[in-house]
N, C-alpha and C. Protein backbone atom coordinates (compact mmCIF):
# COMPACT_ATOMS: atom_id res chain seq x y z
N UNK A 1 0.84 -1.18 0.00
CA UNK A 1 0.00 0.00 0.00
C UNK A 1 0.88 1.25 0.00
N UNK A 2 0.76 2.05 -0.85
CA UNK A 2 1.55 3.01 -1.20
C UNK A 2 1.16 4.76 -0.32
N UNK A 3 1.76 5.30 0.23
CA UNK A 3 1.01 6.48 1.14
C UNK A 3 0.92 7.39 1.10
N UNK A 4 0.44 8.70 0.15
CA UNK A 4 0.83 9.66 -0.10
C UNK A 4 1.26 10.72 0.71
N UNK A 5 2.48 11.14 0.92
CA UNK A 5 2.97 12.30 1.79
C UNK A 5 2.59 13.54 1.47
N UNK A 6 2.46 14.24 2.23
CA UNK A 6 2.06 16.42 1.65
C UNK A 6 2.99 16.96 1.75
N UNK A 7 4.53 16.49 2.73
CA UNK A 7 5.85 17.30 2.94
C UNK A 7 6.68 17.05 1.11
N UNK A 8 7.13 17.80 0.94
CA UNK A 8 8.04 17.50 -0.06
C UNK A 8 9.58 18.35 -0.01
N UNK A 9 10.51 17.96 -0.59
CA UNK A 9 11.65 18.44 0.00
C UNK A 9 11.55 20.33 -0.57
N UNK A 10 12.60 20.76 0.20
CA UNK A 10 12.83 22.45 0.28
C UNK A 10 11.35 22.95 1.38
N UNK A 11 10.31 22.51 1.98
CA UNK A 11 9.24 22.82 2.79
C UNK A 11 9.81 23.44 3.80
N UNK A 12 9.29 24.36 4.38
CA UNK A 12 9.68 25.11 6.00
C UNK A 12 8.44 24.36 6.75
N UNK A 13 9.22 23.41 7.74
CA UNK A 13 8.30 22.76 8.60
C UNK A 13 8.74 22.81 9.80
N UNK A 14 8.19 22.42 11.09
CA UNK A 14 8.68 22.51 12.72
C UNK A 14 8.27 21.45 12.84
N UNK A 15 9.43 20.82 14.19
CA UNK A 15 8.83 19.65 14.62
C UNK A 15 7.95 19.94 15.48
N UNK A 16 7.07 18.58 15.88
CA UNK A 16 6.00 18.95 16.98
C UNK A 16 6.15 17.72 17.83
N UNK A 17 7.30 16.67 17.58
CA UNK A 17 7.28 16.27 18.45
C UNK A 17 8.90 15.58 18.40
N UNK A 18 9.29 14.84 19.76
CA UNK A 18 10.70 14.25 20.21
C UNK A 18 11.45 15.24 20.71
N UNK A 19 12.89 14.71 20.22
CA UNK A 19 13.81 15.84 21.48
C UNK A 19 14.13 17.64 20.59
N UNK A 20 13.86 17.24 19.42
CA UNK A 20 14.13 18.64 18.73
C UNK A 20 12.66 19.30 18.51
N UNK A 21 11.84 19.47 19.20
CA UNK A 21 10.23 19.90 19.51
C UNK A 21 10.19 21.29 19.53
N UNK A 22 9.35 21.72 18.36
CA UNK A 22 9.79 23.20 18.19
C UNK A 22 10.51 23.94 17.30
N UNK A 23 12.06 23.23 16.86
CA UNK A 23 12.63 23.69 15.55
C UNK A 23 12.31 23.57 14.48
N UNK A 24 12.86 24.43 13.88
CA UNK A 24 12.26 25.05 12.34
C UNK A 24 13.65 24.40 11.60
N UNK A 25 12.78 23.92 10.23
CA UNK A 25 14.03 24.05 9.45
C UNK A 25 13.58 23.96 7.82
N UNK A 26 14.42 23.14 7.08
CA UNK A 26 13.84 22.86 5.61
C UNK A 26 14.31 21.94 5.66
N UNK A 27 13.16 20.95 4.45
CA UNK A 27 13.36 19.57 4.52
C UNK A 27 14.37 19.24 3.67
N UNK A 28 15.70 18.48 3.64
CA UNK A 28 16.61 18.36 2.74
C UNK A 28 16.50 16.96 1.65
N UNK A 29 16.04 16.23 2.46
CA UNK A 29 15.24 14.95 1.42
C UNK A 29 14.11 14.26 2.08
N UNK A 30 13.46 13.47 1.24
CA UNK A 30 12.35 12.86 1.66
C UNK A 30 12.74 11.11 1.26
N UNK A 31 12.24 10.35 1.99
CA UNK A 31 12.00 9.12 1.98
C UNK A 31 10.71 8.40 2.11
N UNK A 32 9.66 8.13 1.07
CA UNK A 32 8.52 8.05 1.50
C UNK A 32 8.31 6.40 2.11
N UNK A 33 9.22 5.49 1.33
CA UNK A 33 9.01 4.09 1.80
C UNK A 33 9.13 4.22 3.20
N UNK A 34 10.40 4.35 3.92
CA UNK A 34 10.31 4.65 5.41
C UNK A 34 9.56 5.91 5.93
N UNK A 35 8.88 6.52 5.36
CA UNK A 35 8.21 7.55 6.32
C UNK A 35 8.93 8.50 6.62
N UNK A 36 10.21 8.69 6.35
CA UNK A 36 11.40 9.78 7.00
C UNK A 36 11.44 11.18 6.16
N UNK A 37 12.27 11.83 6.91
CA UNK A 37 12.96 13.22 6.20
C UNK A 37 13.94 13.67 7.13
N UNK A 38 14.87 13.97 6.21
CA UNK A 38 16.17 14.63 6.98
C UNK A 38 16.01 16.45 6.26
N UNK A 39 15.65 16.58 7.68
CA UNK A 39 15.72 18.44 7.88
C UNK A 39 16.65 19.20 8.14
N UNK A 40 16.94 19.98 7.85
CA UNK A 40 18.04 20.74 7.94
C UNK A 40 18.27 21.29 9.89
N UNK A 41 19.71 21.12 10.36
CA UNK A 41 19.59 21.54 11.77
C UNK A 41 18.75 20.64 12.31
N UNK A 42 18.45 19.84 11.97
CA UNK A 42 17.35 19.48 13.40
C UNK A 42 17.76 17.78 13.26
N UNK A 43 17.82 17.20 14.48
CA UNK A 43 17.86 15.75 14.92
C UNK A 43 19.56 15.50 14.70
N UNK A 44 20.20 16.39 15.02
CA UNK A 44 21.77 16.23 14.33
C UNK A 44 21.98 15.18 15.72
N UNK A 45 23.21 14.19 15.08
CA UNK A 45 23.60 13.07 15.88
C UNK A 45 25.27 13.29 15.70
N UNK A 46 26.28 12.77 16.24
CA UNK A 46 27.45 12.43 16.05
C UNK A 46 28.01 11.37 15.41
N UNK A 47 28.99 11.40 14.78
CA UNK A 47 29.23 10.04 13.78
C UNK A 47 31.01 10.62 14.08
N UNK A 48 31.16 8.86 14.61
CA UNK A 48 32.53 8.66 14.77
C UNK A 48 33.04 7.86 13.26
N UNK A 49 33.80 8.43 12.72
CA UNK A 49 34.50 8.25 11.68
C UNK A 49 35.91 7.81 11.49
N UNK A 50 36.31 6.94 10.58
CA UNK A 50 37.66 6.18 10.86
C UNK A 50 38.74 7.15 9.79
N UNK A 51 39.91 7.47 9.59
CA UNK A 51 40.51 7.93 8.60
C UNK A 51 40.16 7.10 7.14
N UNK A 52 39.84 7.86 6.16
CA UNK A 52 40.00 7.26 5.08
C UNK A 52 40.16 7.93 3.56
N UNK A 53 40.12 7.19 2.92
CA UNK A 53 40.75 8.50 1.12
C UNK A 53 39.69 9.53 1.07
N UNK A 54 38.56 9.46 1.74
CA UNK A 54 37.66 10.71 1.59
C UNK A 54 37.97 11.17 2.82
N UNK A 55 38.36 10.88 4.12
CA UNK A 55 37.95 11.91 5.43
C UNK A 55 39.33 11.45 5.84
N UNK A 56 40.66 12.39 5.35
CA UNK A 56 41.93 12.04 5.67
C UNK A 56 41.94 12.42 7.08
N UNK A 57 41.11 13.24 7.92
CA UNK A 57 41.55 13.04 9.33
C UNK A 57 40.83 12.13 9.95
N UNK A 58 39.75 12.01 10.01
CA UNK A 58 38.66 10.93 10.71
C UNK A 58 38.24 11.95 12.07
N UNK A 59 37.63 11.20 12.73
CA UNK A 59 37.18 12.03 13.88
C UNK A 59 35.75 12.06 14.14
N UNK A 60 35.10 13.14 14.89
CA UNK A 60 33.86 13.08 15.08
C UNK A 60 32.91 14.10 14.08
N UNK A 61 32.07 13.35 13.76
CA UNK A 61 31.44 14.50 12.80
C UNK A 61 29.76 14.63 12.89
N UNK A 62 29.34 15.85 12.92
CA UNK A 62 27.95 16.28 12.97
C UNK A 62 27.12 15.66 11.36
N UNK A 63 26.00 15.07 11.95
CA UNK A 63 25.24 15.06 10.42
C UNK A 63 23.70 15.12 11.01
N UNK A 64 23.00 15.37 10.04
CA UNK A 64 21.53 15.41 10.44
C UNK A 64 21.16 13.76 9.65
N UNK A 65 20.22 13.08 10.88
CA UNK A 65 19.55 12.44 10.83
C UNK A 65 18.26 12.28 10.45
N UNK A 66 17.91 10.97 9.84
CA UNK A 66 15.90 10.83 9.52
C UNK A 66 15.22 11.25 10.64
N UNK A 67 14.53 11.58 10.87
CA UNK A 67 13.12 12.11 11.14
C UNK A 67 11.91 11.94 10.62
N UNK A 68 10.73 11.15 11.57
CA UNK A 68 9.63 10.87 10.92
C UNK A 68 8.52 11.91 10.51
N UNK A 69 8.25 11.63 9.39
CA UNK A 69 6.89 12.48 8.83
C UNK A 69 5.63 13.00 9.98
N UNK A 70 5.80 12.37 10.29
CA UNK A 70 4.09 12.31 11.85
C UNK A 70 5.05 13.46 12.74
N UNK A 71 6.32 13.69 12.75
CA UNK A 71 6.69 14.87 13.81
C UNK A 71 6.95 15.86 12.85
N UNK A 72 6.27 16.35 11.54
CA UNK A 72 6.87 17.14 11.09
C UNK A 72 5.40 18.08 10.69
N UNK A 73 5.22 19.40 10.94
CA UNK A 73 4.29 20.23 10.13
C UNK A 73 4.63 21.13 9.58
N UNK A 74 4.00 21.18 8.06
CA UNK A 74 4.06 22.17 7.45
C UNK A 74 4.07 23.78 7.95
N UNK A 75 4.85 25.15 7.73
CA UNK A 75 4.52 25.69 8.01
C UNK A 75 4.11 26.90 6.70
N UNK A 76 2.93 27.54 6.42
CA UNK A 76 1.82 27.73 5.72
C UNK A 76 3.20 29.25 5.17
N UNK A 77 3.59 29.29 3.96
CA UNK A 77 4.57 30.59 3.42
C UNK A 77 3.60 31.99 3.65
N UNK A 78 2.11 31.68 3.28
CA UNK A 78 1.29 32.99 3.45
C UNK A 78 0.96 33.50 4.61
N UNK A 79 0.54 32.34 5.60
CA UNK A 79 0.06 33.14 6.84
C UNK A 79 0.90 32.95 7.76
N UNK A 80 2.10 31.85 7.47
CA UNK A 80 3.34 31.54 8.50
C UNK A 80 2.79 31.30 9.75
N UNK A 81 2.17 29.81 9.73
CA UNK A 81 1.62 29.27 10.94
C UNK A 81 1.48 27.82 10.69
N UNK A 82 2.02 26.80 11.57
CA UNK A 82 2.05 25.61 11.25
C UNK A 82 0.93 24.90 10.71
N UNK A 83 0.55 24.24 9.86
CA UNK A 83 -0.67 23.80 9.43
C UNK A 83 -1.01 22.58 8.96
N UNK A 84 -2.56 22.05 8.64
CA UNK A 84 -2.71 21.24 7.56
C UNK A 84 -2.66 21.13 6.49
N UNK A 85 -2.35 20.26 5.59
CA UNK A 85 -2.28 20.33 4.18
C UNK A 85 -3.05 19.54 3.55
N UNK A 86 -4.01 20.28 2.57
CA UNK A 86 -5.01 19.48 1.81
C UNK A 86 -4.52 19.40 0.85
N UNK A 87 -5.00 18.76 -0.57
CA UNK A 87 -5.19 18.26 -1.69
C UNK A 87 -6.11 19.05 -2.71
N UNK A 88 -5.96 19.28 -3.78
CA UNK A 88 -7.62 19.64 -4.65
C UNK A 88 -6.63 20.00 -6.19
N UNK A 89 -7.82 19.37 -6.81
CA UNK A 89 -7.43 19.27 -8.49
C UNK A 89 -7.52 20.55 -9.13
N UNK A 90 -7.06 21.52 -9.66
CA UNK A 90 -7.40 22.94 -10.46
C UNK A 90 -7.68 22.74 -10.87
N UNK A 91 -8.22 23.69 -11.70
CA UNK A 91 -9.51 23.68 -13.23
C UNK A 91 -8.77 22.90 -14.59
N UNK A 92 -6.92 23.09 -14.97
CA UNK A 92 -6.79 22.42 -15.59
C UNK A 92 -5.99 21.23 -15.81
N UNK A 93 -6.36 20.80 -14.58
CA UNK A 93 -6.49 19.49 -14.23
C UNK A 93 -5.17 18.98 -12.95
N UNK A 94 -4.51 20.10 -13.31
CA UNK A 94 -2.91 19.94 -12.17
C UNK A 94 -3.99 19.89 -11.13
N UNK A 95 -2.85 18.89 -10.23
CA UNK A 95 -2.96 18.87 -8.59
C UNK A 95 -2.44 19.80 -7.62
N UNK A 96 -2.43 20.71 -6.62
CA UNK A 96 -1.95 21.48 -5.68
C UNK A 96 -2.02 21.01 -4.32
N UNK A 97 -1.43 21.24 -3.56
CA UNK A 97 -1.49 21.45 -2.06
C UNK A 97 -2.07 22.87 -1.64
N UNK A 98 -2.81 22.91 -0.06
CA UNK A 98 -3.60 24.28 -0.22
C UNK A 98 -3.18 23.81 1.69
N UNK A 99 -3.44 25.48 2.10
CA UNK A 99 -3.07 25.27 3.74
C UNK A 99 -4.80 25.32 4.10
N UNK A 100 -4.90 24.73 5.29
CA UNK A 100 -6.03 24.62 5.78
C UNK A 100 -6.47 25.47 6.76
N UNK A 101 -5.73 26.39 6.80
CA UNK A 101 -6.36 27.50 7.46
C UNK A 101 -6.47 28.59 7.10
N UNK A 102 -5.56 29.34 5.57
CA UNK A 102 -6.03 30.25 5.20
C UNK A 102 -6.28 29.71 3.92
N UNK A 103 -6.65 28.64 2.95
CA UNK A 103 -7.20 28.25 1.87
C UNK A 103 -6.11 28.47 0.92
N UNK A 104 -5.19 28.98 0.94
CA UNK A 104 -3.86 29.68 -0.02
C UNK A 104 -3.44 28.77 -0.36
N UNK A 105 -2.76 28.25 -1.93
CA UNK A 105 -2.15 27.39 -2.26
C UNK A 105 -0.54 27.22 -1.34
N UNK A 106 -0.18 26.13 -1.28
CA UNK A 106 1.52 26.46 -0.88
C UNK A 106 1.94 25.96 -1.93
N UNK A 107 1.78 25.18 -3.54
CA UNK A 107 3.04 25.12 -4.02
C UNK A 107 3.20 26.98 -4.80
N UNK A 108 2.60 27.59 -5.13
CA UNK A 108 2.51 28.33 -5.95
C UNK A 108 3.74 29.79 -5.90
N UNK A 109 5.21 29.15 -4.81
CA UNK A 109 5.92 30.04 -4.67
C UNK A 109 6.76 28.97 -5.24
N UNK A 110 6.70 28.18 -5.41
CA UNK A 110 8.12 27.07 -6.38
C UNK A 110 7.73 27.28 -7.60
């Protein structure tokens, strides 16, 4: 069963839930099979790294981690308030995303 997501990557979304609850960021990719997205700044973990032909020093290094879809909301470019995201077909025939609280399309700034 296949699931359709409403986040898509470059989105300004906040988490609403886990240990980064509250930050803002942009989504840098999406993964829809696992449910994930890695956001920019947010869920960063440490990664111990060994020397090698790409990372001639090795050491410890910052990266941002997946993050699930269910902690992530949209936040609306027009009225800049976290929101829902609906669905609806235009007149010629394209699909859009629309915020659910002020009716405003959100793709229509990409």
């Amino acid at each position: 069963m296949q699931i359709t997501h409403k986040l898509k990557k470059d989105d300004q979304v906040e988490v609403i839930g886990g240990k980064d609850k509250g930050r803002v960021g942009k989504i840098l990719r999406v993964d829809p099979q696992a449910n994930k997205a890695i956001v920019e700044k947010v869920n960063v973990v440490k990664r111990h790294t060994k020397p090698n032909a790409v990372n001639q020093q090795g050491g410890i290094l910052s990266k941002e981690a997946m993050i699930n879809l269910s902690n992530l909301k949209l936040i609306c470019p027009k009225c800049a308030k976290t929101v829902r995201v609906g669905r609806k077909e235009m007149d010629d025939g394209s699909k859009t995303r629309f915020c659910k609280k002020c009716g405003e399309s959100v793709d229509s700034g990409k």
